[in-house]
N, C-alpha and C. Protein backbone atom coordinates (compact mmCIF):
# COMPACT_ATOMS: atom_id res chain seq x y z
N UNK A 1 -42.00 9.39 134.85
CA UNK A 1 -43.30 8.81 134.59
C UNK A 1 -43.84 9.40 133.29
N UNK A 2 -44.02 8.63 132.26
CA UNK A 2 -44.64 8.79 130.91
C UNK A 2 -46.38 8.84 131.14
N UNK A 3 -46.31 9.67 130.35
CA UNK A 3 -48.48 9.79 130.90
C UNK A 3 -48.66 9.57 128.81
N UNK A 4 -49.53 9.01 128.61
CA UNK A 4 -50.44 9.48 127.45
C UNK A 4 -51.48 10.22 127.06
N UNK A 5 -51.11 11.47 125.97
CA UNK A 5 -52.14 12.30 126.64
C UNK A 5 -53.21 12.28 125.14
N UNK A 6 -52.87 11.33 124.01
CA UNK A 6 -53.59 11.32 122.88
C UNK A 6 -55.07 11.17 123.42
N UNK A 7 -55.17 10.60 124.69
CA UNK A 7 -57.00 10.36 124.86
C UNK A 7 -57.48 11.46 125.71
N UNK A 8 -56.31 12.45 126.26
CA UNK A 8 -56.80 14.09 126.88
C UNK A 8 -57.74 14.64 126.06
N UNK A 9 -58.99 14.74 126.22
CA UNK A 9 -59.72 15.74 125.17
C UNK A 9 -59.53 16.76 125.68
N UNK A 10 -59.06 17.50 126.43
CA UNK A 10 -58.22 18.65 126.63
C UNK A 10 -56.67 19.41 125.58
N UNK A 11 -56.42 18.08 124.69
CA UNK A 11 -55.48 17.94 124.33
C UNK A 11 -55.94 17.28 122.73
N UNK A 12 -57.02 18.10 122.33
CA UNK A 12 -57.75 17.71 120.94
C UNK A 12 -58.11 18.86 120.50
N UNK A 13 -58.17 18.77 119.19
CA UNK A 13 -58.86 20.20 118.37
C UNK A 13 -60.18 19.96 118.91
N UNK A 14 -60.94 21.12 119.02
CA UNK A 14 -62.24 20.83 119.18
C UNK A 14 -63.11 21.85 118.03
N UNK A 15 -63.85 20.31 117.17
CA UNK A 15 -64.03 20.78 115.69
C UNK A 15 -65.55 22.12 115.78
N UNK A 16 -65.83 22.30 117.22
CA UNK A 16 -66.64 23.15 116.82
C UNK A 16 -66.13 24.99 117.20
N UNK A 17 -65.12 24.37 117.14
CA UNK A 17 -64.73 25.98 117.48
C UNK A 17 -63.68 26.15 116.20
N UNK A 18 -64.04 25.30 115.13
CA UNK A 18 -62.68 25.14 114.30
C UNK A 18 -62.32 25.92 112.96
N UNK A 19 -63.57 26.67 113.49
CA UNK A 19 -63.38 28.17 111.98
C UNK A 19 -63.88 29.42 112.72
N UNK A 20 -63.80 29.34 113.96
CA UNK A 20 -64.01 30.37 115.06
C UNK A 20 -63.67 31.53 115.01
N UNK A 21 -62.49 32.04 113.84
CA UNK A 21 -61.32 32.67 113.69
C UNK A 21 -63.03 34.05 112.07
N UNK A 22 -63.71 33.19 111.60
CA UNK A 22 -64.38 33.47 110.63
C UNK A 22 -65.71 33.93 110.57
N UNK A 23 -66.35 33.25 112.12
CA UNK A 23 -67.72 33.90 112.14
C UNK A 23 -67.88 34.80 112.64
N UNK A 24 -69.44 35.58 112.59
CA UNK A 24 -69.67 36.76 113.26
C UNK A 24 -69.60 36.66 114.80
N UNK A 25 -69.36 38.22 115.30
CA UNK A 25 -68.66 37.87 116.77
C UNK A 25 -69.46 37.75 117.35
N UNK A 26 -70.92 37.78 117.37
CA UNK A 26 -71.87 36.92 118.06
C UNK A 26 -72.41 35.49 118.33
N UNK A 27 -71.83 34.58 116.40
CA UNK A 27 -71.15 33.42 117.19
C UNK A 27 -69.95 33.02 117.40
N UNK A 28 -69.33 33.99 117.54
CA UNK A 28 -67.85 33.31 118.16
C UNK A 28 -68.31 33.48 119.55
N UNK A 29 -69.35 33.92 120.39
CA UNK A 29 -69.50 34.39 121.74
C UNK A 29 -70.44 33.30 122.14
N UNK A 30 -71.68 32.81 120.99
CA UNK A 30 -72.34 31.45 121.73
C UNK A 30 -70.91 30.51 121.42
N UNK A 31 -70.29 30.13 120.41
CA UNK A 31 -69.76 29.45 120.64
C UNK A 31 -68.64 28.89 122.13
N UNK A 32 -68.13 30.24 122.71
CA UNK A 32 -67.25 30.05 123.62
C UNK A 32 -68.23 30.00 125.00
N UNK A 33 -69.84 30.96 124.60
CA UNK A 33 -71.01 29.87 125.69
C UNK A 33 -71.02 28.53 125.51
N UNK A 34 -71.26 28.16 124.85
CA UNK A 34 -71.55 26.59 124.76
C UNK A 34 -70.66 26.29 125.26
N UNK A 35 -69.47 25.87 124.92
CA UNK A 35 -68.24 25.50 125.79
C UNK A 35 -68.03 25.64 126.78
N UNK A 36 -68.65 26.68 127.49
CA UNK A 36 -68.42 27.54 129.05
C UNK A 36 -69.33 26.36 129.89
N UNK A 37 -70.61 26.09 129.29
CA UNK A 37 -71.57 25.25 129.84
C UNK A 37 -71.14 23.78 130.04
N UNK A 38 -69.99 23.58 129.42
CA UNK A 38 -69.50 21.97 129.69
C UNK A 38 -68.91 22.03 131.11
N UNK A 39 -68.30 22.73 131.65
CA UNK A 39 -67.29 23.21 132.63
C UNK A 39 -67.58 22.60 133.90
N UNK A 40 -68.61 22.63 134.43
CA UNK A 40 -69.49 23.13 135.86
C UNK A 40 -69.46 21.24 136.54
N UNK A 41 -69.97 20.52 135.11
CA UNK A 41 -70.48 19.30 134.86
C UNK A 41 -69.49 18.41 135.19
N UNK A 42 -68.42 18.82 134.82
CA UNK A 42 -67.23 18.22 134.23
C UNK A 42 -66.29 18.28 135.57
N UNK A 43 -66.43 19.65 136.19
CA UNK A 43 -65.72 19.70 137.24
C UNK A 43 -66.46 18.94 138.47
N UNK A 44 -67.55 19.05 138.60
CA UNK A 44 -68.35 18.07 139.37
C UNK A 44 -68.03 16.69 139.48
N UNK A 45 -67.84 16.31 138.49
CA UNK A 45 -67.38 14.91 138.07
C UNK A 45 -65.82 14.34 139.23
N UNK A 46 -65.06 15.61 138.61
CA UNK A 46 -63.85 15.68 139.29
C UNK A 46 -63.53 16.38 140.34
N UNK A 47 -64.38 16.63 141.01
CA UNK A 47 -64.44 17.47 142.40
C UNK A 47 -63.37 16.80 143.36
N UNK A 48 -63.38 15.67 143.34
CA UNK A 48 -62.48 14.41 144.72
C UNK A 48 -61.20 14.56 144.28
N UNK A 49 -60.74 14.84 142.72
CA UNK A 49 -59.46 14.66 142.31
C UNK A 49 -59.36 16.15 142.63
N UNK A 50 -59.83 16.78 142.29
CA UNK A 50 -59.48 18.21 142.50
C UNK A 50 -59.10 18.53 143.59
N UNK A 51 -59.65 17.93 144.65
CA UNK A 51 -59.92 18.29 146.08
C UNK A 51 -58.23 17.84 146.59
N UNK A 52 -58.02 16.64 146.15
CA UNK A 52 -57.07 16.21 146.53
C UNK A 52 -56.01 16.77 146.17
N UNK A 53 -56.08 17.70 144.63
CA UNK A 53 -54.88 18.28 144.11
C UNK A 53 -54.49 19.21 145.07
N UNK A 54 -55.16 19.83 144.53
CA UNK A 54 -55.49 21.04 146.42
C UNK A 54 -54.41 21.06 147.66
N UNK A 55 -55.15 19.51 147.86
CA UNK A 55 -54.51 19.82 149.30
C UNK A 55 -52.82 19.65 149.47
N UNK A 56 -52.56 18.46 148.32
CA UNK A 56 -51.36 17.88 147.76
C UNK A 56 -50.48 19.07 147.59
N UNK A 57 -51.13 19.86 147.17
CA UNK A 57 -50.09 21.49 146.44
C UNK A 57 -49.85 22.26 147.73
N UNK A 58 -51.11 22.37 148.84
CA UNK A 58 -51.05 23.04 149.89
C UNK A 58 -49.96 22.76 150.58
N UNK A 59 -49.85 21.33 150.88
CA UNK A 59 -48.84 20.78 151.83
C UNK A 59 -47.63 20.85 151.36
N UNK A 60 -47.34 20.91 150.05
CA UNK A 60 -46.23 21.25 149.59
C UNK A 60 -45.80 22.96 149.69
N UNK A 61 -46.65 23.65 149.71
CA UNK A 61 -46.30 25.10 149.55
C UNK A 61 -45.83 25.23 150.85
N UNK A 62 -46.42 24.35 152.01
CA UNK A 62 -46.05 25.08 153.49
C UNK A 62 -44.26 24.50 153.82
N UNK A 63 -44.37 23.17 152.67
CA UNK A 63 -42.73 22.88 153.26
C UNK A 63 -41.98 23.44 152.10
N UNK A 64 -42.29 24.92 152.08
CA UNK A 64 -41.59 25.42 151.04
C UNK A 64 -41.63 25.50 149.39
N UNK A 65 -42.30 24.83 149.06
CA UNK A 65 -42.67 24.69 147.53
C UNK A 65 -43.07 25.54 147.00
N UNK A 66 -43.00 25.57 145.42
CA UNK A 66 -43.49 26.73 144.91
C UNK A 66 -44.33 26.27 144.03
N UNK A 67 -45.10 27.16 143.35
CA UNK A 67 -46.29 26.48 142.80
C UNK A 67 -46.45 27.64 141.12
N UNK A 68 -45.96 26.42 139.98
CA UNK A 68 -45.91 27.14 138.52
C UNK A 68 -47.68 26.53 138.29
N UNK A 69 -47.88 27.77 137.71
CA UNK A 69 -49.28 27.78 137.00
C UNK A 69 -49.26 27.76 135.31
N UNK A 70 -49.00 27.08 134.46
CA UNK A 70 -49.19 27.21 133.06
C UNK A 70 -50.37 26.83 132.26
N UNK A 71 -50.83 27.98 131.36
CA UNK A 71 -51.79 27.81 130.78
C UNK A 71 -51.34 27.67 129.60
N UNK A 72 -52.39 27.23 128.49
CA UNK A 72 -52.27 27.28 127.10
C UNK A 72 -53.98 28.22 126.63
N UNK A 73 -53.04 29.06 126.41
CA UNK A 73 -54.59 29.95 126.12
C UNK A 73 -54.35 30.66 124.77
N UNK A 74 -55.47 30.99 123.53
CA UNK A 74 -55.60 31.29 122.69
C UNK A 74 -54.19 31.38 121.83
N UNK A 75 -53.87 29.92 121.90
CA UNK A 75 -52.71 29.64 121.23
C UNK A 75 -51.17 30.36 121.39
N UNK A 76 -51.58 30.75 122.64
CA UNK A 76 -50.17 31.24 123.35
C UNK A 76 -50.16 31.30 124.53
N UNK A 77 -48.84 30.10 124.72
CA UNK A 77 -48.47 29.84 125.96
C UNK A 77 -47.95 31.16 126.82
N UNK A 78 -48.62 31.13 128.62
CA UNK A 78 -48.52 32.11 129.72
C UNK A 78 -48.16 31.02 130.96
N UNK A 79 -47.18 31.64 131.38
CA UNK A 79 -46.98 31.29 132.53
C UNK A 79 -46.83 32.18 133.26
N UNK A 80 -47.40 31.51 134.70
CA UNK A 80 -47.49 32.56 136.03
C UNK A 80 -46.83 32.11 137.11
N UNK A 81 -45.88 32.28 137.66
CA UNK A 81 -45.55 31.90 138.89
C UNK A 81 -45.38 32.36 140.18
N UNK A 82 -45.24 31.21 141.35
CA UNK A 82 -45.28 32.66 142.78
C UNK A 82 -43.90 32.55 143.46
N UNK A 83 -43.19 33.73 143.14
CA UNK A 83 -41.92 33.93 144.03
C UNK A 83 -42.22 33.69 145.26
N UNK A 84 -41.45 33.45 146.15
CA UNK A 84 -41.05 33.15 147.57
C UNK A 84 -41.69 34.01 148.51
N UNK A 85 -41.25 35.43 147.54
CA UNK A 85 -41.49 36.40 148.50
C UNK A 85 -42.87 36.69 148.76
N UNK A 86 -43.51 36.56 148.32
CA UNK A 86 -45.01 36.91 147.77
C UNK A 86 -46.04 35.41 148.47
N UNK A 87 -45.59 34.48 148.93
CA UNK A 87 -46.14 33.50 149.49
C UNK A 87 -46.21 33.84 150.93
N UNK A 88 -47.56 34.07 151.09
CA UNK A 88 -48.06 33.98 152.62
C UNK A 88 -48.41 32.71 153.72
N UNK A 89 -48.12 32.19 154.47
CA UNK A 89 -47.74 31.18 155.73
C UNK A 89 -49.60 30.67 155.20
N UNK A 90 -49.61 29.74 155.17
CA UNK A 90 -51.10 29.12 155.04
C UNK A 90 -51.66 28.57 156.31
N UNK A 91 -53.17 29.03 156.17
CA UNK A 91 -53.63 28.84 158.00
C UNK A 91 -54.29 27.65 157.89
């Protein structure tokens, strides 16, 4: 399954953080406030999809699944994952 992700604004420069690298570190700190404040809104929005991801991942972890977490954070990719061993029986 092919997804398009050119209309992800998750997946866009975002021009106000786009010399972030240059200002004083008090606004590089409103700046990453301001941004922090979109979050809350946004997830609200998507609460039902979320909800559903959730449970979708849950039911998979109990028939064994494992669950990769990848981020893209300050321009370097982290991944986290959960070994087998380390997964506790979900109640």
């Amino acid at each position: 399954m092919k997804h398009n992700r050119a209309n992800l604004t998750t997946e866009k420069r975002n021009r106000k953080s786009r010399n972030i690298d240059s200002l004083p570190t008090l606004e590089i700190v409103n700046v990453i406030n301001s941004q922090d404040m979109l979050v809350v809104p946004a997830v609200r929005k998507e609460r039902r999809t979320i909800a559903a991801a959730v449970d979708m991942i849950t039911q998979r972890l109990r028939n064994g699944g494992r669950l990769f977490y990848v981020v893209q954070a300050l321009a370097a990719g982290l991944v986290f994952w959960m070994p087998r061993n380390v997964r506790q029986p979900m109640v």
